[in-house]
C-alpha atoms as a PDB file:
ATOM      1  CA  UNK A   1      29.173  44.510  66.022  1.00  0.00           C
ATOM      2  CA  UNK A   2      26.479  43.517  63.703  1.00  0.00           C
ATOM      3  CA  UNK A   3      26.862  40.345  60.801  1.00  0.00           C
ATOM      4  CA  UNK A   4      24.549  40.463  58.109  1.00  0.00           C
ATOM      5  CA  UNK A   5      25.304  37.769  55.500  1.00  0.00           C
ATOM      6  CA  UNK A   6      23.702  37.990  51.950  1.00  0.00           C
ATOM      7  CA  UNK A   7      22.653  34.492  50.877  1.00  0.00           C
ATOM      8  CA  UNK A   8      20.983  32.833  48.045  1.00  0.00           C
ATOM      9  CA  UNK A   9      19.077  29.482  47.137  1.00  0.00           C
ATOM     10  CA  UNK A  10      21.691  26.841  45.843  1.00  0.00           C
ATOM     11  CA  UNK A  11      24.614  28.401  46.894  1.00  0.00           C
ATOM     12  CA  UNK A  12      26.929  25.917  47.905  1.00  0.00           C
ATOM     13  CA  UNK A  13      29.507  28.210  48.995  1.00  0.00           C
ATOM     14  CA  UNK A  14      26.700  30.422  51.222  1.00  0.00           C
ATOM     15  CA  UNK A  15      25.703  27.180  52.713  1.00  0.00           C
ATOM     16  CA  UNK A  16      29.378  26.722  53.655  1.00  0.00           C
ATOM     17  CA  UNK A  17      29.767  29.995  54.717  1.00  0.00           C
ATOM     18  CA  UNK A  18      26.791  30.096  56.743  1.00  0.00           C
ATOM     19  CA  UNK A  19      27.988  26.247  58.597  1.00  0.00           C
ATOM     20  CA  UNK A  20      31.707  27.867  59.607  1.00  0.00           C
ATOM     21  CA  UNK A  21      29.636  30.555  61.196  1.00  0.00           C
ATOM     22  CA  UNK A  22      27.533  28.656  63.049  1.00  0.00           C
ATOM     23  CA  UNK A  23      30.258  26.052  63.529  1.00  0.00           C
ATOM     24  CA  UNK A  24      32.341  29.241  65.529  1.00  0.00           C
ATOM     25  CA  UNK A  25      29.204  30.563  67.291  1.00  0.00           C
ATOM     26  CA  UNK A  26      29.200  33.966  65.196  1.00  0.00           C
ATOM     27  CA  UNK A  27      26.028  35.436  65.389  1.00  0.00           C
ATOM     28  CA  UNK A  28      24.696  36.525  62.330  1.00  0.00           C
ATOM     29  CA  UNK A  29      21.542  37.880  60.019  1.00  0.00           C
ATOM     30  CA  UNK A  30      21.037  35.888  57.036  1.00  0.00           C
ATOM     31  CA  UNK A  31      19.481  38.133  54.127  1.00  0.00           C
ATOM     32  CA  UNK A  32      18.276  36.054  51.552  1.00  0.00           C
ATOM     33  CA  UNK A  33      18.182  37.910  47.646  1.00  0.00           C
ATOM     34  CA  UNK A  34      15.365  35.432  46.796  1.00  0.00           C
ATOM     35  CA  UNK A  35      13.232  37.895  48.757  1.00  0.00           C
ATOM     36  CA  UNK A  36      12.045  40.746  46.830  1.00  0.00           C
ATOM     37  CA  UNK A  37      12.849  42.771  50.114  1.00  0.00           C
ATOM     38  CA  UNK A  38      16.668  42.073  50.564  1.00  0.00           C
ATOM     39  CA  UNK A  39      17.045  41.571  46.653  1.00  0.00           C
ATOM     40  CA  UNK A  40      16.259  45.216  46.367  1.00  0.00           C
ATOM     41  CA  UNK A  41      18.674  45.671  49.572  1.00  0.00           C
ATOM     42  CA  UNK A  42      21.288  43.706  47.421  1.00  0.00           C
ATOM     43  CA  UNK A  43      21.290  45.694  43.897  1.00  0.00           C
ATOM     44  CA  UNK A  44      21.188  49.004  46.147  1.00  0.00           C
ATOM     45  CA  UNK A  45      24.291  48.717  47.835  1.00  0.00           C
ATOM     46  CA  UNK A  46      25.663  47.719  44.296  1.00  0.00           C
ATOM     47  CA  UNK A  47      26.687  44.048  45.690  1.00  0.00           C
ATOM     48  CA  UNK A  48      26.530  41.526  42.900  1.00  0.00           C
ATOM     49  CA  UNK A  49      28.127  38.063  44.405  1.00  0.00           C
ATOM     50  CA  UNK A  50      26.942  35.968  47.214  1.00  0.00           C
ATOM     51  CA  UNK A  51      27.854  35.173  49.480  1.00  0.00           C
ATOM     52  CA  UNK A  52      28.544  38.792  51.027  1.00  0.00           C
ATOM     53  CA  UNK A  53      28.926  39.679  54.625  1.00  0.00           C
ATOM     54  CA  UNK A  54      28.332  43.112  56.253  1.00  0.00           C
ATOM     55  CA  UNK A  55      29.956  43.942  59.090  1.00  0.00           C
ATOM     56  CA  UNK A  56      28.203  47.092  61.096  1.00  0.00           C
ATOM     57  CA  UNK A  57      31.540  48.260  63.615  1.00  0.00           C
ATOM     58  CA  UNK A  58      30.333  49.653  66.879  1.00  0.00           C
ATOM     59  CA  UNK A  59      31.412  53.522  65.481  1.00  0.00           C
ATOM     60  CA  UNK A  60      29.067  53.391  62.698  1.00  0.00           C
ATOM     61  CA  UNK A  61      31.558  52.231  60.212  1.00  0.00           C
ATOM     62  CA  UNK A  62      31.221  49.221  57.821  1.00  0.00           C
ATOM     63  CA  UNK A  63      33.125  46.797  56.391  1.00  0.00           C
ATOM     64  CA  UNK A  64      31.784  44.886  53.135  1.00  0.00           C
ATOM     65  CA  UNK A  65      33.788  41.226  52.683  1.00  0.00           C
ATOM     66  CA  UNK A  66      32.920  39.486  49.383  1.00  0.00           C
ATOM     67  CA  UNK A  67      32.980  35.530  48.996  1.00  0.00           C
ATOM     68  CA  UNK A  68      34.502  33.390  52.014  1.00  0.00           C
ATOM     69  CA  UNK A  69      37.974  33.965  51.353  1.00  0.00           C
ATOM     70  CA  UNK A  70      40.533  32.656  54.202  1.00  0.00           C
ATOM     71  CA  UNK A  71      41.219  35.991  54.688  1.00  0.00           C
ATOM     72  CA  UNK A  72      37.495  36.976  55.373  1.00  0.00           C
ATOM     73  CA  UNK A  73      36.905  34.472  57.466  1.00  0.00           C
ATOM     74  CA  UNK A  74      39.671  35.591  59.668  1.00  0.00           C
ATOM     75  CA  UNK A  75      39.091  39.636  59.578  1.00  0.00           C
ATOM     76  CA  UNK A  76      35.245  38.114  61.157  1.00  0.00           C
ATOM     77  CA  UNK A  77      36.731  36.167  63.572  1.00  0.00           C
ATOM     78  CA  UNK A  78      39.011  38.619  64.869  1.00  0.00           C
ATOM     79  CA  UNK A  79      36.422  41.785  65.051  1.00  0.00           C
ATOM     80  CA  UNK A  80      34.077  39.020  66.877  1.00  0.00           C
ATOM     81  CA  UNK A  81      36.382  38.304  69.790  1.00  0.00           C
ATOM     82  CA  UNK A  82      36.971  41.944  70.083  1.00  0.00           C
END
């Protein structure tokens, strides 16, 4: 399993997002938008809210979970003890 997490600048609820994570030891791959790079990333998979988190399953599959939701948070937790 793979976590990519799109972040922005002055996002409180990225930088909240992004502490829980951390706070749970899930390893993850913050993608800031304020990078032309992962900006272009962003608009291209037709995301539009921040923060977003990307999860790449072992068969290839991928799961998209918008904001940080309780429910979010839990879905992450239980594909990362899995």
């Amino acid at each position: 399993m793979k976590l990519i997490v799109y972040t922005q600048q002055n996002c409180p609820p990225c930088k909240s997002f992004k502490k829980w994570l951390d706070e749970n030891n899930i390893i993850y791959e913050n993608r800031n938008i304020s990078t032309s790079h992962y900006r272009k990333e962003f608009i291209d998979r037709g995301l539009r809210m921040t923060p977003t988190t990307i999860i790449e399953l072992e068969n290839g599959s991928e799961l998209t979970l918008k904001g940080i939701r309780k429910s979010s948070k839990e879905k992450i937790l239980e594909i990362s003890k899995s």
